[in-house]
C-alpha atoms as a PDB file:
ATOM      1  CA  UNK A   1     104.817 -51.476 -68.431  1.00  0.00           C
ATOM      2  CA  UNK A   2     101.049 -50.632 -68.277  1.00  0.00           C
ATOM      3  CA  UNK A   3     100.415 -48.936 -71.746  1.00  0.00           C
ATOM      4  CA  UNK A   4     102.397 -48.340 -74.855  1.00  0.00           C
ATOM      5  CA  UNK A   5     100.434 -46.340 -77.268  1.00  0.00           C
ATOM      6  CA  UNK A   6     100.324 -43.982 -80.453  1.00  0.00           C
ATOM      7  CA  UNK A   7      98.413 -40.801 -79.879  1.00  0.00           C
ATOM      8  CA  UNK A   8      98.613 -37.091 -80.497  1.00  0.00           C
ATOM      9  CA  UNK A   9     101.219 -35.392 -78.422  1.00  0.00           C
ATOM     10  CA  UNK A  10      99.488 -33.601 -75.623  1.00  0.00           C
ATOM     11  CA  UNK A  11     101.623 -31.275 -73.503  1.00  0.00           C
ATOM     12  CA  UNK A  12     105.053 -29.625 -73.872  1.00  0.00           C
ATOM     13  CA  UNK A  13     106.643 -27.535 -76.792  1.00  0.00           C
ATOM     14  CA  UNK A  14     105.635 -31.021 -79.004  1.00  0.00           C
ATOM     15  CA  UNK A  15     102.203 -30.696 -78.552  1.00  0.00           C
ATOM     16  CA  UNK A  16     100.238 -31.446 -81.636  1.00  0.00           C
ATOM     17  CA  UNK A  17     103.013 -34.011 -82.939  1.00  0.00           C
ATOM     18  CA  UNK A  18     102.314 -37.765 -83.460  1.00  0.00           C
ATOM     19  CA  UNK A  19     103.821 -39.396 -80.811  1.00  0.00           C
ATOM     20  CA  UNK A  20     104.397 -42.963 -79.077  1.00  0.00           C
ATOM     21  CA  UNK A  21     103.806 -43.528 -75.178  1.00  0.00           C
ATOM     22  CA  UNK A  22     105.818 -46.011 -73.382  1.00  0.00           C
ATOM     23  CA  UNK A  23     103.857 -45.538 -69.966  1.00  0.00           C
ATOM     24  CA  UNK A  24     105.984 -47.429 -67.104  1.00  0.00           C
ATOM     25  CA  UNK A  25     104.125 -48.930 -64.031  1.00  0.00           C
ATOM     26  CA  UNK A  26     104.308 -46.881 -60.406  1.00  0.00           C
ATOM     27  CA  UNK A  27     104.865 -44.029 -58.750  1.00  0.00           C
ATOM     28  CA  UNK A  28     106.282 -43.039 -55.348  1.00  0.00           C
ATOM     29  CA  UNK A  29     104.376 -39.584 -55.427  1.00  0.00           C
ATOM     30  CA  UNK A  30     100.733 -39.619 -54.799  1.00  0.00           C
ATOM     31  CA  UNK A  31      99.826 -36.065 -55.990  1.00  0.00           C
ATOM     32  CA  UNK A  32      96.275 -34.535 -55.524  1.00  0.00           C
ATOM     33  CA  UNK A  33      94.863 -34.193 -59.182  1.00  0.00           C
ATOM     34  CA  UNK A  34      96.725 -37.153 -60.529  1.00  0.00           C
ATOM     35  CA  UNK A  35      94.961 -38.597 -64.169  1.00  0.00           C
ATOM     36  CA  UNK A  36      97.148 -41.727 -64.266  1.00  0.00           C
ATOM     37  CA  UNK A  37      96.468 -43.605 -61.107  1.00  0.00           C
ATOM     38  CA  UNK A  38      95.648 -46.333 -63.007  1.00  0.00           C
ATOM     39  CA  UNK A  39      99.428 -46.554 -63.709  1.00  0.00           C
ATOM     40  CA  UNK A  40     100.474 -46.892 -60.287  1.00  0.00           C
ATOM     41  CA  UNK A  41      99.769 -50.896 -60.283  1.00  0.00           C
ATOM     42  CA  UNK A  42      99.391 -53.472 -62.569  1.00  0.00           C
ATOM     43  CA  UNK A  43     101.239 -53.365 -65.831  1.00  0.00           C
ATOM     44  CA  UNK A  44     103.228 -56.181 -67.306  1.00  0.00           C
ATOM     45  CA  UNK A  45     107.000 -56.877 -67.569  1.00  0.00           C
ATOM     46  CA  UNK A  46     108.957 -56.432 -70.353  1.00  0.00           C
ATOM     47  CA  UNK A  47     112.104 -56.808 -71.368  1.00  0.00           C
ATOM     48  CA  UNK A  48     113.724 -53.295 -73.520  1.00  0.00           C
ATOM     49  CA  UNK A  49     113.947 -55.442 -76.395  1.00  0.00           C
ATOM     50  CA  UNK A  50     110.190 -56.046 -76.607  1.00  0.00           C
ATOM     51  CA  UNK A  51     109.192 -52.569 -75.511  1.00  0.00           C
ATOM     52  CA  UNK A  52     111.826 -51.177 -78.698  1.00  0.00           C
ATOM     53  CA  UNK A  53     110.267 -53.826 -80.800  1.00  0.00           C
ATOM     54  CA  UNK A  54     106.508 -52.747 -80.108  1.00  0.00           C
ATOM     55  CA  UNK A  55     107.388 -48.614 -80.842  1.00  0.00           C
ATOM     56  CA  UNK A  56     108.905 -49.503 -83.827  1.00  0.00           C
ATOM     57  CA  UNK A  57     105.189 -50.981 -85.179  1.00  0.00           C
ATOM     58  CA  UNK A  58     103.754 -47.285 -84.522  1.00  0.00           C
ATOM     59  CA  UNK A  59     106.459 -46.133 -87.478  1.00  0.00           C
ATOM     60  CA  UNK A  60     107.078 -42.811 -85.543  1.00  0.00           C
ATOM     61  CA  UNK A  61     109.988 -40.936 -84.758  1.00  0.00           C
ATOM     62  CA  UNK A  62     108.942 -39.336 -81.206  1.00  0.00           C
ATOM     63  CA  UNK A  63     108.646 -41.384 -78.264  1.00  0.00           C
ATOM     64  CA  UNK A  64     108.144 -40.346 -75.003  1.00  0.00           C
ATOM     65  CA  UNK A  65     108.747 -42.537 -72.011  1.00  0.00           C
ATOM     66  CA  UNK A  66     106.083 -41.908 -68.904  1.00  0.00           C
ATOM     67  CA  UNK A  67     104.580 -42.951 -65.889  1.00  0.00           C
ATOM     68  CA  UNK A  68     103.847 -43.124 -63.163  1.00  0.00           C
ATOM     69  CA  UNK A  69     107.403 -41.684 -62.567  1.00  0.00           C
ATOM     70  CA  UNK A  70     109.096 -43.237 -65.182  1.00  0.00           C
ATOM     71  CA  UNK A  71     112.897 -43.042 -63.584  1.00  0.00           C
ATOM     72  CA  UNK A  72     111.606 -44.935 -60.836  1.00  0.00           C
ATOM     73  CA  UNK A  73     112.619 -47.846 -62.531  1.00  0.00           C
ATOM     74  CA  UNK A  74     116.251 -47.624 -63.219  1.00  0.00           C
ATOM     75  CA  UNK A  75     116.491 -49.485 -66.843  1.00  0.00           C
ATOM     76  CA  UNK A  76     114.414 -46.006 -68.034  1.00  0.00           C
ATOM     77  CA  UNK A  77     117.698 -45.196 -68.622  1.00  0.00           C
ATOM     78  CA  UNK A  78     118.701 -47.875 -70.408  1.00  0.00           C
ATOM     79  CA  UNK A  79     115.951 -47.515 -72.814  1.00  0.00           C
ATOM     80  CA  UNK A  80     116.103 -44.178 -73.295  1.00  0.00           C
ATOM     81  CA  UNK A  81     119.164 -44.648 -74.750  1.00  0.00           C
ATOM     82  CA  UNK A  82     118.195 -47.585 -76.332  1.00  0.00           C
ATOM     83  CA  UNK A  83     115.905 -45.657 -78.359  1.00  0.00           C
ATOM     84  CA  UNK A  84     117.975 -42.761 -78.779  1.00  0.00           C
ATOM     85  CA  UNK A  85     120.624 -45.225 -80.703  1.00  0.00           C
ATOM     86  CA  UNK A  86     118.022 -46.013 -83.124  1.00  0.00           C
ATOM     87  CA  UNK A  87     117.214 -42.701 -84.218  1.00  0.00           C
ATOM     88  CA  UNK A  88     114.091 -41.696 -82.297  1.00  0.00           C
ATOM     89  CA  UNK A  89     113.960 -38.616 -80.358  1.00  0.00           C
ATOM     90  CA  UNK A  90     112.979 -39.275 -77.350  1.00  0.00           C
ATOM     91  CA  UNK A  91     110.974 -37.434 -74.290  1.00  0.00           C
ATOM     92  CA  UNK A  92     111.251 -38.268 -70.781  1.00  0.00           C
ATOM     93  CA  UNK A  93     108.657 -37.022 -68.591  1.00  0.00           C
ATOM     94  CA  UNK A  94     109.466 -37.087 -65.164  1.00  0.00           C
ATOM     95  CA  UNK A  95     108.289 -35.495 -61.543  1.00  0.00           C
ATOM     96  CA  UNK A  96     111.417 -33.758 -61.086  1.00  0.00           C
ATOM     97  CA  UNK A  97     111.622 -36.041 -57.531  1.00  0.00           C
ATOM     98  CA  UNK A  98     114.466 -38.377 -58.831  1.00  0.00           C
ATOM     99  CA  UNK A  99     117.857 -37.167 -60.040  1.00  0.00           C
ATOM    100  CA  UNK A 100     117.984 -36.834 -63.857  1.00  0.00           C
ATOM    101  CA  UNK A 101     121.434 -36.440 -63.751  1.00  0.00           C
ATOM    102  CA  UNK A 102     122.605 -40.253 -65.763  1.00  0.00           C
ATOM    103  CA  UNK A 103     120.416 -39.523 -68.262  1.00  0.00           C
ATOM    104  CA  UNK A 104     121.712 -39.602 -71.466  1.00  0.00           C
ATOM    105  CA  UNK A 105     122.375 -36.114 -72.617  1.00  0.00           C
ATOM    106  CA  UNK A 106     120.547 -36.484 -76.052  1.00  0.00           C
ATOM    107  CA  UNK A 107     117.040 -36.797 -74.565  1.00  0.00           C
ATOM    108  CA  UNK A 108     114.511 -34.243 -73.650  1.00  0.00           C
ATOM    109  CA  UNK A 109     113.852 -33.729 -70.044  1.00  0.00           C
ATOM    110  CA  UNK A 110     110.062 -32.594 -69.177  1.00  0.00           C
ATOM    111  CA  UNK A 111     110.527 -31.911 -65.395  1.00  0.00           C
ATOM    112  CA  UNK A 112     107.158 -31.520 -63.603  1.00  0.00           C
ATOM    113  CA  UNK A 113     108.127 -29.173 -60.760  1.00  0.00           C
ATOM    114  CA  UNK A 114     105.687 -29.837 -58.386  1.00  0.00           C
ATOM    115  CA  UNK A 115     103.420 -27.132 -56.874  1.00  0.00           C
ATOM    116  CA  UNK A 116     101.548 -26.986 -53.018  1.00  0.00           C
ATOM    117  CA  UNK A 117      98.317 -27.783 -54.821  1.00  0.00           C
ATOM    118  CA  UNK A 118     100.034 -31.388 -55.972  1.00  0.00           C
ATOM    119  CA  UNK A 119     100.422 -32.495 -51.707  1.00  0.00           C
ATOM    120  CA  UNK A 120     104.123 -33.201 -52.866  1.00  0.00           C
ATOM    121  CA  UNK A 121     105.807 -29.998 -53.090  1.00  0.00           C
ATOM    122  CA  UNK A 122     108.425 -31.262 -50.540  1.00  0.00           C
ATOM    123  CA  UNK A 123     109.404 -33.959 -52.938  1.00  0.00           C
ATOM    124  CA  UNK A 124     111.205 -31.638 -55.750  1.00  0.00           C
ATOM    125  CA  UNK A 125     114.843 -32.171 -55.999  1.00  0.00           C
ATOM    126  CA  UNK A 126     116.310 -28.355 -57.223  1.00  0.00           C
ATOM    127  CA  UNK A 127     119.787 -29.709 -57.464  1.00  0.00           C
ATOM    128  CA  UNK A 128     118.070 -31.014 -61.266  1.00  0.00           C
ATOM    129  CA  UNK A 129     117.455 -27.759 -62.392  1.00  0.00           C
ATOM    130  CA  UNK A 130     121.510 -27.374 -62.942  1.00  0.00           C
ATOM    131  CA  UNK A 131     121.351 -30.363 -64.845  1.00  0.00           C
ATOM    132  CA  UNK A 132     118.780 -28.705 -67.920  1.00  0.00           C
ATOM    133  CA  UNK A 133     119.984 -27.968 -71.211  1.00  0.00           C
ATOM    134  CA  UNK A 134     118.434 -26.259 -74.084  1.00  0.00           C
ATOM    135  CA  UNK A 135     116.951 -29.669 -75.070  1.00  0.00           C
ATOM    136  CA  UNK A 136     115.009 -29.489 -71.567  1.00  0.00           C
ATOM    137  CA  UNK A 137     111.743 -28.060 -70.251  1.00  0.00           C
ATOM    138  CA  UNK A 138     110.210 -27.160 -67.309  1.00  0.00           C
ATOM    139  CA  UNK A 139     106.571 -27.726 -66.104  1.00  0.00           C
ATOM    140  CA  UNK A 140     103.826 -26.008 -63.635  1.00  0.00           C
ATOM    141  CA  UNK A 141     100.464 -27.704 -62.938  1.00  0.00           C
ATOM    142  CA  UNK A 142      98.303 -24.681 -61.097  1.00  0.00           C
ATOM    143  CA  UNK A 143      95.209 -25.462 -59.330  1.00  0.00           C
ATOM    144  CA  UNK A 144      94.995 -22.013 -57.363  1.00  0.00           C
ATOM    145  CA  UNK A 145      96.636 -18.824 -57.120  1.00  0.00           C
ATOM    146  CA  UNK A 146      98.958 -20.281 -54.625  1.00  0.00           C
ATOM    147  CA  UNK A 147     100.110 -22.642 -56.299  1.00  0.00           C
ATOM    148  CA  UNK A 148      99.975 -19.496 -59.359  1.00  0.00           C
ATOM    149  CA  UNK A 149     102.128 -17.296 -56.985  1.00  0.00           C
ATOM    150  CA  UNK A 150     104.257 -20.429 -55.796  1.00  0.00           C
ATOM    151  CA  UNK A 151     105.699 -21.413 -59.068  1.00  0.00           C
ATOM    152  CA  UNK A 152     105.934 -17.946 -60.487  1.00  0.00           C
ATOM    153  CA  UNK A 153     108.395 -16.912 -57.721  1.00  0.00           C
ATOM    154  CA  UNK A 154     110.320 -20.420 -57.841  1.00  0.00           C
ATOM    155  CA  UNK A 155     110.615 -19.179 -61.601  1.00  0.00           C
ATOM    156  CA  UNK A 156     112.262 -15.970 -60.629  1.00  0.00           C
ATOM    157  CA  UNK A 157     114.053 -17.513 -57.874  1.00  0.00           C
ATOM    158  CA  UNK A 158     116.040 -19.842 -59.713  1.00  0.00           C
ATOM    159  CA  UNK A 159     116.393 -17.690 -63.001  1.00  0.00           C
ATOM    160  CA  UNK A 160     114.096 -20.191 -65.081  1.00  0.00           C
ATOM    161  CA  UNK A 161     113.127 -17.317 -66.654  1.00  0.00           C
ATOM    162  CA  UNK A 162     116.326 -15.195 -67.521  1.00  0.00           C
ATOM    163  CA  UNK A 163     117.160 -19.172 -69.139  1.00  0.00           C
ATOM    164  CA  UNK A 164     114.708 -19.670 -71.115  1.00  0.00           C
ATOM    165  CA  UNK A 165     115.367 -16.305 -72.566  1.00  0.00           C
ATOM    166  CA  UNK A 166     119.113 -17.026 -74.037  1.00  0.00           C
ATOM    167  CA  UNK A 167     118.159 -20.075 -75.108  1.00  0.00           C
ATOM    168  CA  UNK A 168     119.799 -22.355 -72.089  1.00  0.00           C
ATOM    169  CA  UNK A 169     116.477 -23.761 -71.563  1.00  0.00           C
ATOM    170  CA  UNK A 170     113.978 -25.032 -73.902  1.00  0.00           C
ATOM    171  CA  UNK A 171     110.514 -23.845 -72.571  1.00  0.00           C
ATOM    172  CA  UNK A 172     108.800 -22.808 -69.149  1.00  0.00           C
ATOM    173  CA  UNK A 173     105.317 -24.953 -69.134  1.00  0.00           C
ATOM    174  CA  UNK A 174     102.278 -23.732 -67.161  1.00  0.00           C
ATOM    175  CA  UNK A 175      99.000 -25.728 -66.973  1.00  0.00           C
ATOM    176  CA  UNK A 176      95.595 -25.891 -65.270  1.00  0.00           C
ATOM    177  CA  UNK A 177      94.801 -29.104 -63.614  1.00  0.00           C
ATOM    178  CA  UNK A 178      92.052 -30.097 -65.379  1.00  0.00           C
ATOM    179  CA  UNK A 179      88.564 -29.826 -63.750  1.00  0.00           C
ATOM    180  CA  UNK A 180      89.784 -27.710 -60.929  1.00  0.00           C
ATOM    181  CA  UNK A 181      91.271 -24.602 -62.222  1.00  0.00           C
ATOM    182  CA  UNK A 182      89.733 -22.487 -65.289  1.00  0.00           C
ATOM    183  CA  UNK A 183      92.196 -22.172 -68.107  1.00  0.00           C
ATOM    184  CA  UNK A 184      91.219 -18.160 -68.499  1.00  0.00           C
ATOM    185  CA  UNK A 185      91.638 -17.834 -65.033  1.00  0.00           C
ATOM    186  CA  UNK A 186      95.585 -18.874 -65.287  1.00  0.00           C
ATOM    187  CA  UNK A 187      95.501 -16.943 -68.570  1.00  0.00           C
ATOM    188  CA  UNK A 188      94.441 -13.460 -66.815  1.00  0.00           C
ATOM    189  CA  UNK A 189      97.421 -14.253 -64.422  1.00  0.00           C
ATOM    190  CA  UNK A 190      99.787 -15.117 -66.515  1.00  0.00           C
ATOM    191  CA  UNK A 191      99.038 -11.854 -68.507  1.00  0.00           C
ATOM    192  CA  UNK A 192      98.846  -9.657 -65.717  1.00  0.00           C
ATOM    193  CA  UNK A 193     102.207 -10.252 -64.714  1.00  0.00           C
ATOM    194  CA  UNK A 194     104.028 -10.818 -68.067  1.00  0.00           C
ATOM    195  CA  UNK A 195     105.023 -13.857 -67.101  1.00  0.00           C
ATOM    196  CA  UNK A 196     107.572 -15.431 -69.574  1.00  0.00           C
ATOM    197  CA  UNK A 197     105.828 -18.927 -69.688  1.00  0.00           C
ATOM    198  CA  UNK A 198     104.224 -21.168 -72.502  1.00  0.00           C
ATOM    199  CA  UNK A 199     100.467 -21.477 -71.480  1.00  0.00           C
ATOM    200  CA  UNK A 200      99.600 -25.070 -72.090  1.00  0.00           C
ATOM    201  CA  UNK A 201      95.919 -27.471 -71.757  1.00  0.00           C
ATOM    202  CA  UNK A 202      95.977 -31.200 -72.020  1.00  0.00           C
ATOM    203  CA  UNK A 203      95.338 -31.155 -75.799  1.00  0.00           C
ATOM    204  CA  UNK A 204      94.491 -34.840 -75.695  1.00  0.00           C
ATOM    205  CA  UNK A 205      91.574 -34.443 -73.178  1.00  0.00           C
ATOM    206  CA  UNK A 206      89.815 -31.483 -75.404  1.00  0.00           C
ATOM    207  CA  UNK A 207      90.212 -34.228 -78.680  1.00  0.00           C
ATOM    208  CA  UNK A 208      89.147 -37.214 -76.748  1.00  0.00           C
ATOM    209  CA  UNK A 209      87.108 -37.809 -73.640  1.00  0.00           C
ATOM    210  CA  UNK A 210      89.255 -36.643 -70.549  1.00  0.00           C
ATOM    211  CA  UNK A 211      89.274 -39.974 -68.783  1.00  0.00           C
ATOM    212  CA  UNK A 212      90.448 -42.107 -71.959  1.00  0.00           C
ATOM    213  CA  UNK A 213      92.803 -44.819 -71.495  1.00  0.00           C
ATOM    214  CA  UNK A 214      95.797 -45.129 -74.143  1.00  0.00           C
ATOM    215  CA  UNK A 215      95.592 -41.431 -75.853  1.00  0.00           C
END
């Protein structure tokens, strides 16, 4: 575990919401604009009793479970039912790059479809995307106007968008990386081509400084 934390809910359809981080340690993707290489080492075991036992002190009901790649390690599972039992809904943010398929059904999947921009593109695994339910969403991180183009057909392609639309999927995310791609610029996109997407920013990184540890 490298970091378990209370903050403000950054990204995703729960943005805004208090929320506790249970940050796991590594990552077998090494994308390009990555803001948690610090997670990638390090960190220090726990067992899921202590982990359950340390978001209960934050005395909040959302709790998402992160990385690194948090299914990586296989007890993620374990915990996120764990923590599901005791009443907490629970997020699970993951790459997309490891099936999501034994998850238990009650979470909230936050699959990070990755673009060309990211250097991992080949590591997406599309058979997920017939696992996502209307508890699930789907996210773009856009550092050009390939990567714009990219994901926007990929949303077409596999009828993210028609989804979305009767409800069979919670949300279609699109974000700037930070620092490399002006949020307006996605925006005007976006816009131009009616794109049926949730436009999101790192909402923690515009309250606190964008390099800040444990928020």
């Amino acid at each position: 575990v490298t970091e378990i934390f209370h903050s403000i809910q950054g990204e995703s359809t729960w943005s805004g919401l208090p929320c506790t981080f249970v940050r796991l340690t590594g990552c077998p993707l090494r994308c390009v604009w990555c803001d948690t290489e610090y997670a990638f080492h390090g960190g220090e075991s726990r067992t899921l009793a202590e982990i359950i036992q340390k978001v209960d002190t934050f005395r909040t009901r959302l709790v998402e479970i992160t990385g690194g790649e948090p299914l990586a390690h296989s007890n993620a599972f374990e915990l996120a039912a764990l923590l599901l039992d005791k009443g907490f809904t629970v997020l699970v943010e993951t790459s997309g790059a490891i099936d999501i398929s034994s998850l238990d059904p009650r979470t909230h999947r936050i699959m990070d479809l990755k673009c060309p921009g990211s250097g991992e593109v080949e590591r997406n695994l599309w058979e997920n995307l017939s696992y996502l339910t209307e508890r699930d969403e789907v996210k773009f991180v856009v550092a050009d106007r390939t990567d714009y183009e990219w994901a926007r057909d990929k949303i077409r392609q596999h009828g993210l968008d028609r989804q979305a639309k009767v409800g069979r999927l919670r949300a279609i995310l699109m974000s700037p990386a930070w620092a490399i791609l002006h949020p307006s610029q996605l925006a005007d996109w976006i816009l131009e081509d009616r794109l049926p997407v949730r436009f999101q920013t790192q909402l923690h990184k515009h309250i606190w400084a964008p390099d800040t540890q444990g928020v």
